[in-house]
Protein backbone atom coordinates (compact mmCIF):
# COMPACT_ATOMS: atom_id res chain seq x y z
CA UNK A 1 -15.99 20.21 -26.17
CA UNK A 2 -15.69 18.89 -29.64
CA UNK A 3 -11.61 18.84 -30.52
CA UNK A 4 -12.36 20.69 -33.93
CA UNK A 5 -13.67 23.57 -32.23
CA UNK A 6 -11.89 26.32 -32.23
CA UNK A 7 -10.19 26.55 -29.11
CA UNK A 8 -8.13 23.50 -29.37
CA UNK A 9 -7.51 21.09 -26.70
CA UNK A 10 -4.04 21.94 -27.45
CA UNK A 11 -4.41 25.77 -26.15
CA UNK A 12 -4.88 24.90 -22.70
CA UNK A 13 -1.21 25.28 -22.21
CA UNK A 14 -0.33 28.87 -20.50
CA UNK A 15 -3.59 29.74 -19.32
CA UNK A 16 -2.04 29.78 -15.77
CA UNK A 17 -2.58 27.99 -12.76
CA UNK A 18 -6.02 29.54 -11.78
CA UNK A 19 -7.97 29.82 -15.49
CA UNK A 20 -6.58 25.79 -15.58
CA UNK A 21 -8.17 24.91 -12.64
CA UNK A 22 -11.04 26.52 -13.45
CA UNK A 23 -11.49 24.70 -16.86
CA UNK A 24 -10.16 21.24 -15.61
CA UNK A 25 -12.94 21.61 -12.94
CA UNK A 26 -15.67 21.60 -15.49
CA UNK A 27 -14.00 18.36 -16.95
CA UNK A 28 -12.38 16.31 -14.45
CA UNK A 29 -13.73 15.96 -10.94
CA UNK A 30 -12.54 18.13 -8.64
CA UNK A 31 -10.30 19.16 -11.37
CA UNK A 32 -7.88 17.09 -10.41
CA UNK A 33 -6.68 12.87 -11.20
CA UNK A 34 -5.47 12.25 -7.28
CA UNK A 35 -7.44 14.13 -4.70
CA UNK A 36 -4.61 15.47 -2.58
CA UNK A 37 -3.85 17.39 -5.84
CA UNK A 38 -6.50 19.49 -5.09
CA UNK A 39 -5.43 21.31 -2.32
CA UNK A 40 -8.00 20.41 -0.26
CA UNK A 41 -6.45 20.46 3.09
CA UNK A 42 -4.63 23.77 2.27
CA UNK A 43 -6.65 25.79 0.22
CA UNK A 44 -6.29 27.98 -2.62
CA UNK A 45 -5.38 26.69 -6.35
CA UNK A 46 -3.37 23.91 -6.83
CA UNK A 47 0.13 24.53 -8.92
CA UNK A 48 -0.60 22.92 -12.82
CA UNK A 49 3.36 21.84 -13.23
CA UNK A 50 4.67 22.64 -17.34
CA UNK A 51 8.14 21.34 -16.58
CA UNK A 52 11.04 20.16 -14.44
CA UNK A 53 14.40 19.92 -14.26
CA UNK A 54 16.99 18.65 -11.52
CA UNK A 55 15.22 20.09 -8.14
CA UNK A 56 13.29 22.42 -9.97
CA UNK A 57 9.56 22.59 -11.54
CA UNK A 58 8.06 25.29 -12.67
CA UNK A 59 4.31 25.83 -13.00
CA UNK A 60 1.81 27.30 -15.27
CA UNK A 61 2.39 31.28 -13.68
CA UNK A 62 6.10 30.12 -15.09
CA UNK A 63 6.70 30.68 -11.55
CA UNK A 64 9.80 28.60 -10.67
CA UNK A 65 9.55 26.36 -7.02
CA UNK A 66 12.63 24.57 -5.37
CA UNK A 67 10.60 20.85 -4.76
CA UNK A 68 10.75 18.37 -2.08
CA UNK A 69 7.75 16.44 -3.25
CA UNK A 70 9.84 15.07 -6.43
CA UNK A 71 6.66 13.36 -7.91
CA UNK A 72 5.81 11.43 -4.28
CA UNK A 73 8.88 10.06 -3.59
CA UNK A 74 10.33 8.58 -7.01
CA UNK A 75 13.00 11.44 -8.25
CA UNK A 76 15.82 10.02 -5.98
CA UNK A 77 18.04 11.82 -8.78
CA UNK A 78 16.06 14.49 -9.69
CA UNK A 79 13.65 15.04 -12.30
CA UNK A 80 14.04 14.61 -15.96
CA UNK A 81 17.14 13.63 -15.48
CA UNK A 82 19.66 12.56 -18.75
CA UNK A 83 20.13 9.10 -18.33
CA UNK A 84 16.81 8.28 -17.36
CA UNK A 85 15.41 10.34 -20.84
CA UNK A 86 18.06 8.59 -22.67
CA UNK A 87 16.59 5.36 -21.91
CA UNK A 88 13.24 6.06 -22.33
CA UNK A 89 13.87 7.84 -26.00
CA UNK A 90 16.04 4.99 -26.69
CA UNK A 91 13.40 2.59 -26.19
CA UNK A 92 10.05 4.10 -27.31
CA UNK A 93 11.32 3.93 -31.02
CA UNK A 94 11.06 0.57 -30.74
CA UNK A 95 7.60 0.62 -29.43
CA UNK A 96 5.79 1.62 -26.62
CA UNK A 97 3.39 -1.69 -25.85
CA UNK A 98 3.38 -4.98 -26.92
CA UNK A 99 1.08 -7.09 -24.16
CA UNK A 100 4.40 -9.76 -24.51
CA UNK A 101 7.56 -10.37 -22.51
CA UNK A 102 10.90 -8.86 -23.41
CA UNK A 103 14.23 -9.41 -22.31
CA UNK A 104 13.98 -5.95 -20.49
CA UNK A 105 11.69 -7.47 -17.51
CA UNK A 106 13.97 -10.12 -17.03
CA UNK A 107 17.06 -7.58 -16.82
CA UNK A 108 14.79 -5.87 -14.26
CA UNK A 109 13.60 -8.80 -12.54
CA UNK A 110 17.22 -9.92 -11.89
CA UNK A 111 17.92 -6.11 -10.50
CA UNK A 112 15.66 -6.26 -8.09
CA UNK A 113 16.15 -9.98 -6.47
CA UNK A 114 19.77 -8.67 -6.53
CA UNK A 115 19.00 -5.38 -4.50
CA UNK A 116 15.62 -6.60 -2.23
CA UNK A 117 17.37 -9.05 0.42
CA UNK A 118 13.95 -10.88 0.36
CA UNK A 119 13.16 -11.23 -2.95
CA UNK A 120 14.06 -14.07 -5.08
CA UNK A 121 11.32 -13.71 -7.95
CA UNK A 122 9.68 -10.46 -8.98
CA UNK A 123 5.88 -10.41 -10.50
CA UNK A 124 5.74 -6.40 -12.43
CA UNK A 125 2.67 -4.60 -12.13
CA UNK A 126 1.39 -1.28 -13.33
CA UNK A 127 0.90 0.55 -9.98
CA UNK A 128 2.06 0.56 -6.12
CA UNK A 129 -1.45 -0.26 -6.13
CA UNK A 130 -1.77 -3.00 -7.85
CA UNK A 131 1.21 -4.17 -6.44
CA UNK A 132 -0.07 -4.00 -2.90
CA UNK A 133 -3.89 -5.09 -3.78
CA UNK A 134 -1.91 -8.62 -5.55
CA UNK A 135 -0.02 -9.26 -2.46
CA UNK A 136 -3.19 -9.23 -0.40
CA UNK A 137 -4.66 -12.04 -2.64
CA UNK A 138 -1.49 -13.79 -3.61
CA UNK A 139 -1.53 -14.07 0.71
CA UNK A 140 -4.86 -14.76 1.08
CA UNK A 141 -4.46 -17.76 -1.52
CA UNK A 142 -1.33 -18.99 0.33
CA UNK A 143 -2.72 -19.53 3.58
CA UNK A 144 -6.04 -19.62 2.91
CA UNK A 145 -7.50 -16.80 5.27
CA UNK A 146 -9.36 -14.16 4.82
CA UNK A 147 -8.23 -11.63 7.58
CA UNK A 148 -5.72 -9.20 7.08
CA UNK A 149 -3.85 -6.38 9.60
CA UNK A 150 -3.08 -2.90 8.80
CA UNK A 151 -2.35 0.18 10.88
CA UNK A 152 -4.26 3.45 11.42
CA UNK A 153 -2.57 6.00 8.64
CA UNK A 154 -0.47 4.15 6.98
CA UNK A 155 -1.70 3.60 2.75
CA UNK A 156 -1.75 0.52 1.15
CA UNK A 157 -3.81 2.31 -1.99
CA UNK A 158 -7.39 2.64 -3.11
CA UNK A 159 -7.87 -1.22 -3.16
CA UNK A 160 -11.37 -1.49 -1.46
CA UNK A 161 -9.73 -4.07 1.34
CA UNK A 162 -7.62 -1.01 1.79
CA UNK A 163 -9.78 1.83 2.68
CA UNK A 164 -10.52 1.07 5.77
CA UNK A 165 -10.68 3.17 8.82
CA UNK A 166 -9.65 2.41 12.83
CA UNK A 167 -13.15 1.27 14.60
CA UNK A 168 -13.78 2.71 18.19
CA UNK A 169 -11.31 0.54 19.98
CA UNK A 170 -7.12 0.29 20.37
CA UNK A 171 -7.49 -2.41 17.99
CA UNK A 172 -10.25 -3.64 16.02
CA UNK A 173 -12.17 -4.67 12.91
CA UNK A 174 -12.26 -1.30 10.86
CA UNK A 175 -14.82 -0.10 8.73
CA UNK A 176 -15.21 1.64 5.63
CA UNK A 177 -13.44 5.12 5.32
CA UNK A 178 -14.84 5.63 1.59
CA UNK A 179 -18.39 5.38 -0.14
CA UNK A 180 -18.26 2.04 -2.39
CA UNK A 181 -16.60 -0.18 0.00
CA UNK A 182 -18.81 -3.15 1.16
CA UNK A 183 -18.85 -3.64 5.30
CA UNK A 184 -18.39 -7.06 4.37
CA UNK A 185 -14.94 -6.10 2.93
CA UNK A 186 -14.27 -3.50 5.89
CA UNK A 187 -14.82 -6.77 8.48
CA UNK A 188 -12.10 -8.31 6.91
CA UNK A 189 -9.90 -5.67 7.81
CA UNK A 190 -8.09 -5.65 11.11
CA UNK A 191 -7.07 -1.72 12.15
CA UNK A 192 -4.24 -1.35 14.78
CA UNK A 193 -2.26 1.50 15.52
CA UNK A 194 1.12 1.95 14.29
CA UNK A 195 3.68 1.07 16.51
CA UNK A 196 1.22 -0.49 19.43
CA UNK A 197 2.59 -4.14 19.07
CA UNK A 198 0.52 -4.81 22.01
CA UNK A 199 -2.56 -4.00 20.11
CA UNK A 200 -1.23 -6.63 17.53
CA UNK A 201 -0.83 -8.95 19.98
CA UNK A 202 -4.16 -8.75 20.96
CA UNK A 203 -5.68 -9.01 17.83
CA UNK A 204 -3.21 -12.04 16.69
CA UNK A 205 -4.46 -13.44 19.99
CA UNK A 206 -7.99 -13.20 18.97
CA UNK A 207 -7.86 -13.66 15.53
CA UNK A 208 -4.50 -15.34 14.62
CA UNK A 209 -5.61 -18.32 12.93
CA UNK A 210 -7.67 -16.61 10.49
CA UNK A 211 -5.19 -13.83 9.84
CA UNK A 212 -3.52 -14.10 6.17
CA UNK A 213 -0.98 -11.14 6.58
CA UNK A 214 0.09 -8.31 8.28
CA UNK A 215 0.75 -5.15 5.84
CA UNK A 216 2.99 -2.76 7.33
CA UNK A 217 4.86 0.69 5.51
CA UNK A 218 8.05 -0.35 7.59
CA UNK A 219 8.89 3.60 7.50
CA UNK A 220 5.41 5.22 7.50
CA UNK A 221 5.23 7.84 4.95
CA UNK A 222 1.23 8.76 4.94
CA UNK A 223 1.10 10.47 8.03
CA UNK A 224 4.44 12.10 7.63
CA UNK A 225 7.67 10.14 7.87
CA UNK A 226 7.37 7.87 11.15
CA UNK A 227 9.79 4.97 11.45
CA UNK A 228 9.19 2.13 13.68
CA UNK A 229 10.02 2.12 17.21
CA UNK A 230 12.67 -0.35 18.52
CA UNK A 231 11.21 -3.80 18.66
CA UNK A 232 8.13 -2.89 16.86
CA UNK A 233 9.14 -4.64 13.31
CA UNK A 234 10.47 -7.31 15.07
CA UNK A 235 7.80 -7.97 17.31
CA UNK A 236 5.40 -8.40 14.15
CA UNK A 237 7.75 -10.74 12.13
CA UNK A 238 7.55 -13.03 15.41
CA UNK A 239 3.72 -12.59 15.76
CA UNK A 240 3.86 -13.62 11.82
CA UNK A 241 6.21 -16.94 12.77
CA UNK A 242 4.01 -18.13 15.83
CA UNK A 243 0.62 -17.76 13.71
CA UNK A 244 1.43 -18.46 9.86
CA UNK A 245 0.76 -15.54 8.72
CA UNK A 246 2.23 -13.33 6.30
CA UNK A 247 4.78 -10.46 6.85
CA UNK A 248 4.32 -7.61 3.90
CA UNK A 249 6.38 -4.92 3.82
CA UNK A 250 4.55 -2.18 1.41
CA UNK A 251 7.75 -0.42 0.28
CA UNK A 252 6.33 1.51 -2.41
CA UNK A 253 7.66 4.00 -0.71
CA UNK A 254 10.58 3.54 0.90
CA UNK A 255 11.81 1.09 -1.39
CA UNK A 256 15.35 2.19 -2.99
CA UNK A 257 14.63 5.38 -1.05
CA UNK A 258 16.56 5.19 2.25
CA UNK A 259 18.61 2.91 0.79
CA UNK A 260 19.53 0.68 -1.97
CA UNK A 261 18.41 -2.56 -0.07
CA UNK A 262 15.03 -0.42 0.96
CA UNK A 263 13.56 -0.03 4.69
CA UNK A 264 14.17 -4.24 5.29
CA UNK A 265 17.71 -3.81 4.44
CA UNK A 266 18.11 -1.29 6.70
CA UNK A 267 16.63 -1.71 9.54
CA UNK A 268 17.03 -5.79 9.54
CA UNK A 269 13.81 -6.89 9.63
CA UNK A 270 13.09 -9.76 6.68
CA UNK A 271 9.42 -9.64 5.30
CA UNK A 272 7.70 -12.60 3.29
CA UNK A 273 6.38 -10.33 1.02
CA UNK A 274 6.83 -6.80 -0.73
CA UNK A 275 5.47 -4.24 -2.55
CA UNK A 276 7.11 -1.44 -4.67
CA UNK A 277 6.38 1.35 -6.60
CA UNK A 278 7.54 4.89 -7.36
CA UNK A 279 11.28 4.47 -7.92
CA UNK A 280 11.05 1.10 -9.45
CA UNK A 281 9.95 2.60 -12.57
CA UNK A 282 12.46 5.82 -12.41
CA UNK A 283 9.22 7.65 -12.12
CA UNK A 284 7.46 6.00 -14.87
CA UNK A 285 4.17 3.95 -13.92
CA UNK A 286 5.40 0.63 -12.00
CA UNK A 287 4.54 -1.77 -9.17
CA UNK A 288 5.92 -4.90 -7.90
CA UNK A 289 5.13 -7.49 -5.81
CA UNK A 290 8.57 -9.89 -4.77
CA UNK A 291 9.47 -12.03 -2.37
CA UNK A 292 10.94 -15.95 -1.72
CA UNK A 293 10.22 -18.34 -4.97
CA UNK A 294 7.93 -20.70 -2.27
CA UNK A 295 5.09 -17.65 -2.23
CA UNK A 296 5.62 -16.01 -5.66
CA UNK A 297 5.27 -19.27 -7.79
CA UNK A 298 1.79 -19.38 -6.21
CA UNK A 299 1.24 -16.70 -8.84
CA UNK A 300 -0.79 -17.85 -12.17
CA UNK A 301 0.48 -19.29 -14.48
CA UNK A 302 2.16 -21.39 -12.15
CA UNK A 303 0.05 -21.33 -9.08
CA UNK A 304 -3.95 -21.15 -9.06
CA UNK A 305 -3.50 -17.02 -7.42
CA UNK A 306 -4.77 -14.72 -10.28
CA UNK A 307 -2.77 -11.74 -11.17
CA UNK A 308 -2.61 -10.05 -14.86
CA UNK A 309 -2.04 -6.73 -16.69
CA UNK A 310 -1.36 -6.01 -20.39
CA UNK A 311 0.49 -3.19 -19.46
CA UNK A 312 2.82 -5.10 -16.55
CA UNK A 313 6.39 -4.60 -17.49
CA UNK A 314 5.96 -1.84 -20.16
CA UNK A 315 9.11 -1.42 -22.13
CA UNK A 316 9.27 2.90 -21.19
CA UNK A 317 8.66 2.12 -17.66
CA UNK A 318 11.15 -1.34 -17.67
CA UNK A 319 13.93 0.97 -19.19
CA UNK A 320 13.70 3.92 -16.69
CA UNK A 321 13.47 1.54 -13.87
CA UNK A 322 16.75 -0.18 -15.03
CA UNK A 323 18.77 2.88 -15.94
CA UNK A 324 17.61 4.26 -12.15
CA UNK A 325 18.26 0.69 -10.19
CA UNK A 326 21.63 0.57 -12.31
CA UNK A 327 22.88 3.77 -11.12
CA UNK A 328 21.60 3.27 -7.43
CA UNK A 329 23.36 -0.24 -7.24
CA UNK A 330 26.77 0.94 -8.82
CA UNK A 331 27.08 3.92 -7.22
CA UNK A 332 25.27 3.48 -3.89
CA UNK A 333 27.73 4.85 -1.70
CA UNK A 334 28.33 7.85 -2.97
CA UNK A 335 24.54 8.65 -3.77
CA UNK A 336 23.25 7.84 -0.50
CA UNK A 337 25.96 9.54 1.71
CA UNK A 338 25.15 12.84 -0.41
CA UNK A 339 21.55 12.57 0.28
CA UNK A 340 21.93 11.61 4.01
CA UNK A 341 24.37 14.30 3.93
CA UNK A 342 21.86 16.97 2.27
CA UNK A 343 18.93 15.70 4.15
CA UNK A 344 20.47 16.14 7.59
CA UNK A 345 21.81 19.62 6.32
CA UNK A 346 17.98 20.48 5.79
CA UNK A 347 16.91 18.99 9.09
CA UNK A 348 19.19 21.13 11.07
CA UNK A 349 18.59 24.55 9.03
CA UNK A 350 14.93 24.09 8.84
CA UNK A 351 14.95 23.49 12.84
CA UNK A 352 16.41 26.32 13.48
CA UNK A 353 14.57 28.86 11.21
CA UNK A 354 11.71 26.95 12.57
CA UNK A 355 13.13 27.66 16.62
CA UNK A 356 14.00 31.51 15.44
CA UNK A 357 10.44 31.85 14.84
CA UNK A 358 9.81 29.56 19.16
CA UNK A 359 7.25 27.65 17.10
CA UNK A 360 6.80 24.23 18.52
CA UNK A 361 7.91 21.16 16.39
CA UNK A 362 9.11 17.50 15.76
CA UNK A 363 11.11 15.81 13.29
CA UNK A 364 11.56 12.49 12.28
CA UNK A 365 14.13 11.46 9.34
CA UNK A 366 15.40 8.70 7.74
CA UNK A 367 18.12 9.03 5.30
CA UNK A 368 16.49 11.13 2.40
CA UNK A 369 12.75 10.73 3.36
CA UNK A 370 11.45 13.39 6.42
CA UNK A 371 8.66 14.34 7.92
CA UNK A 372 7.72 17.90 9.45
CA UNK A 373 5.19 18.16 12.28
CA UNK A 374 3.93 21.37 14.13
CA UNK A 375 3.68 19.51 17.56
CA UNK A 376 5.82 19.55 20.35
CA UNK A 377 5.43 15.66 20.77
CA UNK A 378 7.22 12.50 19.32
CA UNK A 379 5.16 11.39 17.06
CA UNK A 380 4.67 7.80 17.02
CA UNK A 381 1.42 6.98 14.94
CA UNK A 382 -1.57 8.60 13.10
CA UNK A 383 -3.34 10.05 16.81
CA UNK A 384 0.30 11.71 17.48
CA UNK A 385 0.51 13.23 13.65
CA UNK A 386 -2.95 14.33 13.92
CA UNK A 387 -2.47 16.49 16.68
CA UNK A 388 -0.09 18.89 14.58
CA UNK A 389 -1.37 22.31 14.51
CA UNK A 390 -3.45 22.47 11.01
CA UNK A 391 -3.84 26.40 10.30
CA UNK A 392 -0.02 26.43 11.10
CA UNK A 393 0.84 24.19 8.25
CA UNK A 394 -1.44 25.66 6.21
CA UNK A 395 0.58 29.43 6.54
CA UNK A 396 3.98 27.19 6.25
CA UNK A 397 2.42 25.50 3.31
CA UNK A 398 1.76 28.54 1.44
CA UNK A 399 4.19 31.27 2.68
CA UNK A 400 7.05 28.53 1.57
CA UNK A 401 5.39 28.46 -2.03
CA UNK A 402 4.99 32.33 -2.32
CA UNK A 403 9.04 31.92 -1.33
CA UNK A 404 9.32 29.84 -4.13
CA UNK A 405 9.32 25.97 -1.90
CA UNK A 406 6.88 23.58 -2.93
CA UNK A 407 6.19 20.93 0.00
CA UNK A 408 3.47 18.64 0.01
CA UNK A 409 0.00 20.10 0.50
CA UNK A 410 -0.70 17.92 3.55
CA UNK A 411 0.81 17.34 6.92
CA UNK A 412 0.31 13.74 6.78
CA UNK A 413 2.65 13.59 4.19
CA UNK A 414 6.53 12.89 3.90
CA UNK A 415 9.01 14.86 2.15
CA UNK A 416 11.78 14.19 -0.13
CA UNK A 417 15.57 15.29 -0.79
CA UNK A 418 17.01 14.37 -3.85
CA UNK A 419 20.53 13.86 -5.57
CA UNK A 420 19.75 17.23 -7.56
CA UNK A 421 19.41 19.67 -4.33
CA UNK A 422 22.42 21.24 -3.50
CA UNK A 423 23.80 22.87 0.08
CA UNK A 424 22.57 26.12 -1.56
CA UNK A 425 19.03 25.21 -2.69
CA UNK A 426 18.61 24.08 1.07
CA UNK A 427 19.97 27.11 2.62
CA UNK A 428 18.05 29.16 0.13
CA UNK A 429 14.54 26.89 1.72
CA UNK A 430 15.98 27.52 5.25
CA UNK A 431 16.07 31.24 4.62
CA UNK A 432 12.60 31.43 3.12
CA UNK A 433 11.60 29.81 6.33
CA UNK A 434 13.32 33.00 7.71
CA UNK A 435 11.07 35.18 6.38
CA UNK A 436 7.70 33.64 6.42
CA UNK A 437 4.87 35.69 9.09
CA UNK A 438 4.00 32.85 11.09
């Protein structure tokens, strides 16, 4: 499409959901830019979202949806909220790029050493992504190894070292889980399952020497929200000590999400290394990679480890990420109580709409982050999550959206409360649960 025809690239808005997707697949692959987007796992047309406000978004049907996705975790306060606007107006009229330092990143910078309990320099990045592929080579430079460990279902991002698959075994090399990725790079891959610290053991035992890291989601939150089992977190941090390997927490996630000193705060486990993403940036694009000045100054231009990006530490992205951290550091208290608060109000009412209907079930939740699975089991890892009953999901998937409740469009996914929902938004959800024919 030339953009002088006559149907302007600008008309595409209020087509509706369906008509967009229809277009955007002639254009974009799969019509979507992240393939969980796509509905894929659910079915049916994925919701194009015009706007949102607070808890709210409302899609191209100007249908209106109460959200627990809030953009993948980062809308801890809700979207488009007014002091998060505020500083992103009041900084993009001073320009929106510059490829040079400002004193912004170093305001940031000194945010998050004050907040991470690990961190004591900060490198910015432009992605959870990138964040998480630079601590994999900033680790592998350190020590000089070449192996890495991750577990079955947790995500690390689309780094090719990344996409990698369990292998037949409890715990093994892995191999590639995506066209494009070399076996070479899959072999250097070590797969465990989460929460088996045995299996790490073994593997350690094995392979220990050559092992650079271990990369862990502390909470998991890409197979649902699974935290770690007692000892588990513990257990690797002493594996890590005993070898010399790295400990890296990705908490691109959880980071400033269960609580303003993220998942190592909380649960009291100290990693070498982390990785964050998501609310770092007050839902602008952001990644970082922090940790203890010995590892980070191994980073160019003061160690030989290679790491760049024109856009790291863009000024629209540095200023939402302060106002956000700002507000979460001065007013921690009474932000997280609310959300624990609002989160276990969901928990309960959900369960028992859920139990009204004898459906079988488990929850996991920490503070605002939770995960929903149609199995009657604990789940544990990825083999427990992916025993949930599928075509259930699927009619609780779309019978909560035709209620007007947007969840994730996967089970392996977590979910999110925010500051904006209120008692009545989640009794409204738990009442749409009510009604649903499952």
């Amino acid at each position: 499409m030339n953009v002088n025809d006559s149907e302007s690239l600008n008309d595409v808005a209020g087509l509706g959901n369906q008509s967009l997707f229809d277009r955007a697949k002639k254009l974009i692959p799969g019509g979507v830019n992240s393939p969980v987007r796509a509905f894929g796992s659910v079915g049916g047309t994925p919701r194009f979202i015009r706007s949102a406000k607070g808890c709210r978004i409302l899609d191209e049907d100007n249908r209106e949806y109460i959200d627990f996705v809030g953009s993948w975790g980062p809308m801890i306060l809700g979207h488009a909220h007014p002091e998060i606007l505020e500083a992103i107006a009041r900084t993009a009229v001073h320009g929106t790029s510059f490829g040079a330092p400002t004193a912004a990143e170093v305001e940031i910078a000194e945010l998050i050493v004050d907040m991470v309990p690990s961190a004591e320099m900060a490198r910015l990045t432009s992605s959870g992504t990138e964040a998480t592929m630079s601590a994999l080579r900033l680790a592998r430079g350190i020590t000089g190894r070449s192996l890495f460990i991750k577990f079955e279902g947790c995500y690390h991002g689309h780094g090719d070292s990344f996409l990698v698959a369990a292998g037949s075994g409890a715990a093994t090399h892995g191999h590639p889980s995506s066209p494009g990725v070399p076996e070479a790079t899959a072999n250097l891959t070590l797969v465990a399952p989460f929460n088996d610290l045995a299996a790490v053991e073994s593997l350690m035992q094995e392979h220990g020497s050559d092992v650079a890291a271990i990369f862990v989601e502390p909470i998991a939150g890409n197979m649902g929200c699974v935290p770690p089992v007692e000892g588990f977190l513990e257990g690797l941090r002493a594996l890590c000590d005993k070898h010399g390997s790295l400990l890296v927490f990705d908490e691109v996630m959880t980071g400033f999400r269960v609580s303003p000193q993220c998942a190592q705060g909380l649960l009291g486990v100290t990693p070498d290394l982390t990785t964050l993403g998501k609310i770092v940036g007050g839902g602008m694009p952001m990644g970082v990679v922090c940790g203890p000045q010995k590892y980070m100054e191994h980073f160019s231009p003061t160690g030989a480890v290679y790491q760049a990006g024109t856009l790291s530490g863009n000024p629209l992205s540095v200023a939402a990420g302060i106002a956000l951290l700002k507000r979460l550091h001065s007013d921690s208290d009474e932000i997280y109580n609310t959300l624990d608060q609002r989160s276990a109000q969901l928990h309960q009412l959900w369960k028992e709409a859920l139990d009204q209907h004898g459906i079988p079930h488990s929850w996991h939740r920490v503070g605002s982050m939770f995960g929903l699975f149609f199995t009657a089991k604990t789940v544990n890892n990825f083999h427990d999550a992916s025993q949930g009953d599928v075509e259930l999901f699927k009619k609780f998937f779309h019978g909560l959206l035709a209620e007007g409740v947007a969840i994730a469009p996967s089970s392996y996914e977590a979910g999110f409360v925010s500051l904006a929902h209120t008692a009545e938004d989640i009794e409204f959800t738990a009442e749409a649960i009510g009604k649903l024919k499952l």
